[in-house]
N, C-alpha and C. Protein backbone atom coordinates (compact mmCIF):
# COMPACT_ATOMS: atom_id res chain seq x y z
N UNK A 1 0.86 -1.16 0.00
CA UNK A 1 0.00 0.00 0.00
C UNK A 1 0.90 1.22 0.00
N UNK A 2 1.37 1.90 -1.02
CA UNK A 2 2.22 2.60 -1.45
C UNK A 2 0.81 4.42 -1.51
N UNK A 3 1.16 5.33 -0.01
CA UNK A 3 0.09 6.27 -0.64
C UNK A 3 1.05 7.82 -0.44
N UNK A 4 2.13 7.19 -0.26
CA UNK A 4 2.71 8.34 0.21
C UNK A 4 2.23 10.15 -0.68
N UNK A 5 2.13 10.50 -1.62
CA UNK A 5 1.53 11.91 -2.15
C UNK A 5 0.26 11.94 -1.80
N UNK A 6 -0.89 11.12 -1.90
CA UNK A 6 -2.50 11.47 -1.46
C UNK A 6 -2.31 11.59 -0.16
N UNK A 7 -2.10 10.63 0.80
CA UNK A 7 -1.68 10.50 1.91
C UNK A 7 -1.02 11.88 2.84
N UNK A 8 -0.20 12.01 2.56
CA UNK A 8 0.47 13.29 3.15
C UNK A 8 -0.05 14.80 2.89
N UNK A 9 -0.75 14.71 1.13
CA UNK A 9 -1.14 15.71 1.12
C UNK A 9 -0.04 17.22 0.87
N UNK A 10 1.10 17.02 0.47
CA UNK A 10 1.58 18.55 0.51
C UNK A 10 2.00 18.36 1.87
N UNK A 11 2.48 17.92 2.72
CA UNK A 11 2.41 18.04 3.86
C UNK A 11 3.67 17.86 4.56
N UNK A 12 4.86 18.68 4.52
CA UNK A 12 6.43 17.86 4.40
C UNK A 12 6.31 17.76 5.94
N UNK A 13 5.86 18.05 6.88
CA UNK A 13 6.01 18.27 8.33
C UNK A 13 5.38 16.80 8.46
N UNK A 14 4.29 16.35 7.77
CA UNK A 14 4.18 14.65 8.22
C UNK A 14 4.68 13.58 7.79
N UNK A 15 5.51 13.01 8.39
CA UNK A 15 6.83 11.95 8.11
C UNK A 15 5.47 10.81 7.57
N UNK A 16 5.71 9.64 6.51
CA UNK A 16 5.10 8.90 6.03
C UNK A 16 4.75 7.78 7.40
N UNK A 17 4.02 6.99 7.99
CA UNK A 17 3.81 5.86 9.09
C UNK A 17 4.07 4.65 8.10
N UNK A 18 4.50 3.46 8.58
CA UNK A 18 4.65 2.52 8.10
C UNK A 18 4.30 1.42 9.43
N UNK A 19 2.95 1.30 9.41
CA UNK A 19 2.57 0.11 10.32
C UNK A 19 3.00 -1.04 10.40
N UNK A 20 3.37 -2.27 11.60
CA UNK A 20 4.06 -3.46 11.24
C UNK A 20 2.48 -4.47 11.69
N UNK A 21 1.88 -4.80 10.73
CA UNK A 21 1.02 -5.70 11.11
C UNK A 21 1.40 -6.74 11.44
N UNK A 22 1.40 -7.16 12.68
CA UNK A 22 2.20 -8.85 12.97
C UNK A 22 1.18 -9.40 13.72
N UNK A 23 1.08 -10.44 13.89
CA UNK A 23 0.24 -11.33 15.13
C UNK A 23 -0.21 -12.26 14.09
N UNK A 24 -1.67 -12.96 15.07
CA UNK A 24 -2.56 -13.82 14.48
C UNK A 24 -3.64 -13.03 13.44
N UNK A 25 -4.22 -13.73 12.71
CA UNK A 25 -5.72 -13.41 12.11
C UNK A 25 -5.81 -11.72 11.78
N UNK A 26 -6.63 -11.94 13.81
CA UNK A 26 -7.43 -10.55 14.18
C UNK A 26 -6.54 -9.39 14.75
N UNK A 27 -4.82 -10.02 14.82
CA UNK A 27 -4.23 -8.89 15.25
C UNK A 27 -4.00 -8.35 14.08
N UNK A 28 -3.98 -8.92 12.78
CA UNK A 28 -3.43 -8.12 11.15
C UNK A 28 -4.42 -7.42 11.07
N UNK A 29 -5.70 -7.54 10.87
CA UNK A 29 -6.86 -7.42 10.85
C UNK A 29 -6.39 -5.76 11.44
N UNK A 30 -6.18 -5.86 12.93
CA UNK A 30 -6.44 -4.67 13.50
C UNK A 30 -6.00 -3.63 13.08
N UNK A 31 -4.37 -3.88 12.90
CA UNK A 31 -3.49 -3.07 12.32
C UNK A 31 -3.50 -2.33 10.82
N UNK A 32 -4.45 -3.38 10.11
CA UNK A 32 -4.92 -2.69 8.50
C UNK A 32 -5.83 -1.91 9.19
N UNK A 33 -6.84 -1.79 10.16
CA UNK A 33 -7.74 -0.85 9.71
C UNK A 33 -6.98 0.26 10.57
N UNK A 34 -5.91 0.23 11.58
CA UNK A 34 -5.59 1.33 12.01
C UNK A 34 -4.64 1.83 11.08
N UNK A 35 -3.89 1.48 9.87
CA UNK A 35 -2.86 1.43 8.53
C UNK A 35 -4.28 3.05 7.74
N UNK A 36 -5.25 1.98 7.51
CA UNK A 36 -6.06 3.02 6.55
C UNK A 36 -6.69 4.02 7.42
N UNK A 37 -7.00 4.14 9.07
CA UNK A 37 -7.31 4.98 9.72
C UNK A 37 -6.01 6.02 9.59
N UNK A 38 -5.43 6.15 9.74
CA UNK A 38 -4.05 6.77 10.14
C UNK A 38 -4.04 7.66 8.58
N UNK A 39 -3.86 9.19 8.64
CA UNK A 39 -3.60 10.01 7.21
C UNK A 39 -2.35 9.79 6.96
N UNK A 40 -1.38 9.35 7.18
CA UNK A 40 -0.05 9.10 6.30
C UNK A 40 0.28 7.83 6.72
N UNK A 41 -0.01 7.19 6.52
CA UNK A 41 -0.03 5.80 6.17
C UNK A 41 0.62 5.36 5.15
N UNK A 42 1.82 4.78 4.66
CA UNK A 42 2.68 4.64 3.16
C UNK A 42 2.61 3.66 2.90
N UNK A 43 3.32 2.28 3.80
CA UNK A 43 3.18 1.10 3.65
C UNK A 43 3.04 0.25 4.75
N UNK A 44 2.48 -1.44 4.47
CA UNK A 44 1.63 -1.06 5.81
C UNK A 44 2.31 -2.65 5.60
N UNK A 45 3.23 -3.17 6.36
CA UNK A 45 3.97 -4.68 6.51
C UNK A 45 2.69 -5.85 7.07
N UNK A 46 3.01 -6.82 6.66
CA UNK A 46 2.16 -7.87 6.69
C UNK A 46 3.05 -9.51 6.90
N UNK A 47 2.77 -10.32 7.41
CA UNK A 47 3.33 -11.46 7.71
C UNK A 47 3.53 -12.26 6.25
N UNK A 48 4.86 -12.55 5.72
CA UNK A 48 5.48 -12.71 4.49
C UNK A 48 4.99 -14.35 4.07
N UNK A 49 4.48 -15.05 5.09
CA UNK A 49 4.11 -16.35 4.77
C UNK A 49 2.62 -16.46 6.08
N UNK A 50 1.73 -15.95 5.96
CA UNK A 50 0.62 -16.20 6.87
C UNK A 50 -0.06 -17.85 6.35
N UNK A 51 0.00 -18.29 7.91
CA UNK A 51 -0.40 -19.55 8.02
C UNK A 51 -2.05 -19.59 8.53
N UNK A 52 -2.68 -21.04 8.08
CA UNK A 52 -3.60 -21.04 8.63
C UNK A 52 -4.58 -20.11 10.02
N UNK A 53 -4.04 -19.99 10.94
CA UNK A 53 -4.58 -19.59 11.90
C UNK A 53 -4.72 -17.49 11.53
N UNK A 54 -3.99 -17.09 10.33
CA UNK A 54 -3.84 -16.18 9.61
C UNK A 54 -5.37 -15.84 8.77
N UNK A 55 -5.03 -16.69 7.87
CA UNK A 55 -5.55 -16.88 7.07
C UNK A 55 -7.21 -17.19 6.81
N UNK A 56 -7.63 -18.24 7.76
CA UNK A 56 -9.24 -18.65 8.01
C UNK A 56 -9.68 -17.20 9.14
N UNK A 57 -9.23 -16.75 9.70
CA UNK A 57 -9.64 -15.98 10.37
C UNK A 57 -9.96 -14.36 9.78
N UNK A 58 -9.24 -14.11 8.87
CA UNK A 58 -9.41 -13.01 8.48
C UNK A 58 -10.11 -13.13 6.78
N UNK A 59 -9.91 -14.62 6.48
CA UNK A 59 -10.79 -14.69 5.62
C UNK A 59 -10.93 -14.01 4.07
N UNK A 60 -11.87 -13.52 3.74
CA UNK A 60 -11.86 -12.75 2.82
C UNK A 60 -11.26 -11.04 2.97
N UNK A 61 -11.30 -10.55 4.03
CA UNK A 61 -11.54 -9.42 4.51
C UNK A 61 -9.93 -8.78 3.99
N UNK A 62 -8.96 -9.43 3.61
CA UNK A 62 -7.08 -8.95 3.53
C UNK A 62 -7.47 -9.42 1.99
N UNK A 63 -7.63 -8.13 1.28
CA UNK A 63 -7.37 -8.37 0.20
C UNK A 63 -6.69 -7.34 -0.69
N UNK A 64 -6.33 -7.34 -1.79
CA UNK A 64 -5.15 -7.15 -2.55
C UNK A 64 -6.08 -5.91 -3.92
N UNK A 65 -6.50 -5.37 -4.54
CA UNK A 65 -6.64 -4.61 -5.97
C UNK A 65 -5.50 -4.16 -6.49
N UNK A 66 -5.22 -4.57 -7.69
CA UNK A 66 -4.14 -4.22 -8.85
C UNK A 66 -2.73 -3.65 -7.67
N UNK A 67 -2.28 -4.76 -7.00
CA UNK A 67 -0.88 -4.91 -6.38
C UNK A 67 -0.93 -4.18 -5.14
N UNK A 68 -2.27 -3.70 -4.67
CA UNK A 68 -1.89 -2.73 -3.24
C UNK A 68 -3.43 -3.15 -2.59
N UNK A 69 -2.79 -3.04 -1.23
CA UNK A 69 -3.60 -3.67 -0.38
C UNK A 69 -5.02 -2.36 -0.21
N UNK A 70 -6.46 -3.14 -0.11
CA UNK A 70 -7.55 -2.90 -0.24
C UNK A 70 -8.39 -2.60 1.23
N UNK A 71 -8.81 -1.22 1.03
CA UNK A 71 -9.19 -1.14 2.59
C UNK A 71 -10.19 -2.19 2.87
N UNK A 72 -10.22 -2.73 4.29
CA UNK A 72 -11.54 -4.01 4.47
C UNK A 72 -12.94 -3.29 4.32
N UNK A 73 -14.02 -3.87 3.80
CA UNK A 73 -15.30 -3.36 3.84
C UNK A 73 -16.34 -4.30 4.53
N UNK A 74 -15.72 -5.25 5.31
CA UNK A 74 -16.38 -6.19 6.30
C UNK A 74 -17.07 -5.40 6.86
N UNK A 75 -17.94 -5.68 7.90
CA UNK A 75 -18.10 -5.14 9.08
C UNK A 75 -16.83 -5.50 10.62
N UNK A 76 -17.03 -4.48 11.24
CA UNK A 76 -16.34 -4.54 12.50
C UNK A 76 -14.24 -4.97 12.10
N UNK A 77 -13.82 -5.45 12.02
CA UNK A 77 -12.19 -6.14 12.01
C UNK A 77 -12.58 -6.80 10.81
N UNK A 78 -13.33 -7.76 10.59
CA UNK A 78 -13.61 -8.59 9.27
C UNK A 78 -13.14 -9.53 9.31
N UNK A 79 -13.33 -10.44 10.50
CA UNK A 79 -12.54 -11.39 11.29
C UNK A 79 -13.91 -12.17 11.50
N UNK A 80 -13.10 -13.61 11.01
CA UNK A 80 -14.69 -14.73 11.41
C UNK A 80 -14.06 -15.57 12.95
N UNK A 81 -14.68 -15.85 13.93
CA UNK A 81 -13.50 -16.69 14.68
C UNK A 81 -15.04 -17.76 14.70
N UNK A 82 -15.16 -18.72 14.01
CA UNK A 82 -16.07 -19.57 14.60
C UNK A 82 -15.81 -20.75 15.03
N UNK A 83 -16.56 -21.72 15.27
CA UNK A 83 -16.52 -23.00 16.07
C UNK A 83 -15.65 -23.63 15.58
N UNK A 84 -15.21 -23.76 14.79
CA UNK A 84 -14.57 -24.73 13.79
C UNK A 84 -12.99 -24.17 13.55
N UNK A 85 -13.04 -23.15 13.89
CA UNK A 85 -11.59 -22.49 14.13
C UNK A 85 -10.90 -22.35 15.68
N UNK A 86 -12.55 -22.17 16.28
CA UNK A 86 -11.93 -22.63 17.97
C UNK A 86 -11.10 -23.29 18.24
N UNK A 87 -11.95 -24.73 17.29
CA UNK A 87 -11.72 -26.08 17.92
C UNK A 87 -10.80 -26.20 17.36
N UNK A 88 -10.08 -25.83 16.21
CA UNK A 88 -8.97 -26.10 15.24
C UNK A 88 -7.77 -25.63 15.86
N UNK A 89 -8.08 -24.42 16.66
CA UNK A 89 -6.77 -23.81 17.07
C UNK A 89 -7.15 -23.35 18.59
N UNK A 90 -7.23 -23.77 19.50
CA UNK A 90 -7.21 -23.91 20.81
C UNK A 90 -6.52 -22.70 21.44
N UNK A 91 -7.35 -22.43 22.41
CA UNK A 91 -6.08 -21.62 23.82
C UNK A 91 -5.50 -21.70 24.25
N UNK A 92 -3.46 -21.68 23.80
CA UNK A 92 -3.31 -21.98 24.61
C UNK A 92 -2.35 -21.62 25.68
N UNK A 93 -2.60 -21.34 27.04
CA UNK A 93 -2.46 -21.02 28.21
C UNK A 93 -0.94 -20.73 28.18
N UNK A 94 -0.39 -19.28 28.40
CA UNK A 94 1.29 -19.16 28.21
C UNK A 94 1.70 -19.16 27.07
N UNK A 95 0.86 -19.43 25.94
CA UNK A 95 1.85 -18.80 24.44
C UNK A 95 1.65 -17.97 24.13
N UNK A 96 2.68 -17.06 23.75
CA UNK A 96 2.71 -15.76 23.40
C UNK A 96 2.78 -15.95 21.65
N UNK A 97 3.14 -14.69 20.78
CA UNK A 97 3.10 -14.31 19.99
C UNK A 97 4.13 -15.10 19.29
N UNK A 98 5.34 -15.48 19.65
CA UNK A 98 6.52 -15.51 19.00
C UNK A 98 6.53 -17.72 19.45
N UNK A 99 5.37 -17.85 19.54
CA UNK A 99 5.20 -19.96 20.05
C UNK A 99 4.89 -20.33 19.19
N UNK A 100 4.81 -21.44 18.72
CA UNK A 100 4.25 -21.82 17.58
C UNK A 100 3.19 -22.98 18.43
N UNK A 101 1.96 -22.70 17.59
CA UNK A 101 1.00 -23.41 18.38
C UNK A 101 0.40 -23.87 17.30
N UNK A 102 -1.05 -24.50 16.64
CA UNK A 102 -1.75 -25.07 15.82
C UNK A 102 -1.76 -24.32 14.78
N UNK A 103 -1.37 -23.78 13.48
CA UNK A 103 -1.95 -23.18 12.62
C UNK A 103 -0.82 -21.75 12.38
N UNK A 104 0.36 -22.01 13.48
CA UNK A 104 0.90 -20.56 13.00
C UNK A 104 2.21 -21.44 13.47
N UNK A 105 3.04 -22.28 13.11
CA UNK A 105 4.30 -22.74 13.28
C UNK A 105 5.57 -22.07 12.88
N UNK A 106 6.41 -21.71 14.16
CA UNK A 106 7.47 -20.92 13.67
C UNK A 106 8.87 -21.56 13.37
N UNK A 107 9.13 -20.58 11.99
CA UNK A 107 10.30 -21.30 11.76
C UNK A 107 11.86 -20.69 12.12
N UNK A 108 12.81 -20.99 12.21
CA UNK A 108 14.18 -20.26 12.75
C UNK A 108 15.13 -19.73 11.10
C-alpha cells in the first residue's frame, strides 16, 4: 500500500507511518484498519508467509486490488472466529506471539 503523495497531502512536516502488522488473524486485521485509519499511512507490513490460523480468520476481509492492499469493507475487524476455528486452534495457556501453536508454526 504505497500512498505516500494522497496521503500526506503537501504536507512535508508529516513523516510517512509505516505500520508493522504482525500477530494472528485478528491482530493483522487490527493493524490494517488502524494502517487506513491513520492520514499518512505509506506502507503497511504484513506477515510474508501467513499460516492457517492467519488466514481462516481473516478470511476474505485482507485483500489485494491491482498490487496494493484494499481497505476491508467487512463489518467490525472482518474477522470470522467460529466453532470450527476454535476447535482447530485452541487456547493456549502461556503462548505468546513468538510460540508456535496449531496453525501458526514458527520457523528459525
Amino acid at each position: 500500500m504505497a500512498r505516500d503523495g494522497p496521503v500526506r497531502r503537501g504536507r512535508p512536516d508529516v513523516r510517512p507511518g509505516r505500520p508493522h502488522a504482525w500477530g494472528a488473524g485478528g491482530a493483522v486485521m487490527q493493524n490494517v484498519h488502524a494502517a487506513f485509519a491513520a492520514p499518512n499511512t505509506a506502507v503497511v507490513e504484513l506477515p510474508p508467509d501467513p499460516g492457517p490460523l492467519h488466514t481462516e480468520i481473516w478470511g476474505d476481509s485482507l485483500r489485494f486490488h491491482d498490487g496494493t492492499l484494499a481497505p476491508p469493507d467487512t463489518p467490525g475487524l472482518g474477522v470470522t472466529l467460529s466453532e470450527r476455528v476454535k476447535e482447530t486452534y485452541p487456547f493456549v495457556p502461556g503462548a505468546e506471539e513468538f510460540s508456535s501453536v496449531p496453525g501458526k508454526m514458527m520457523r528459525s
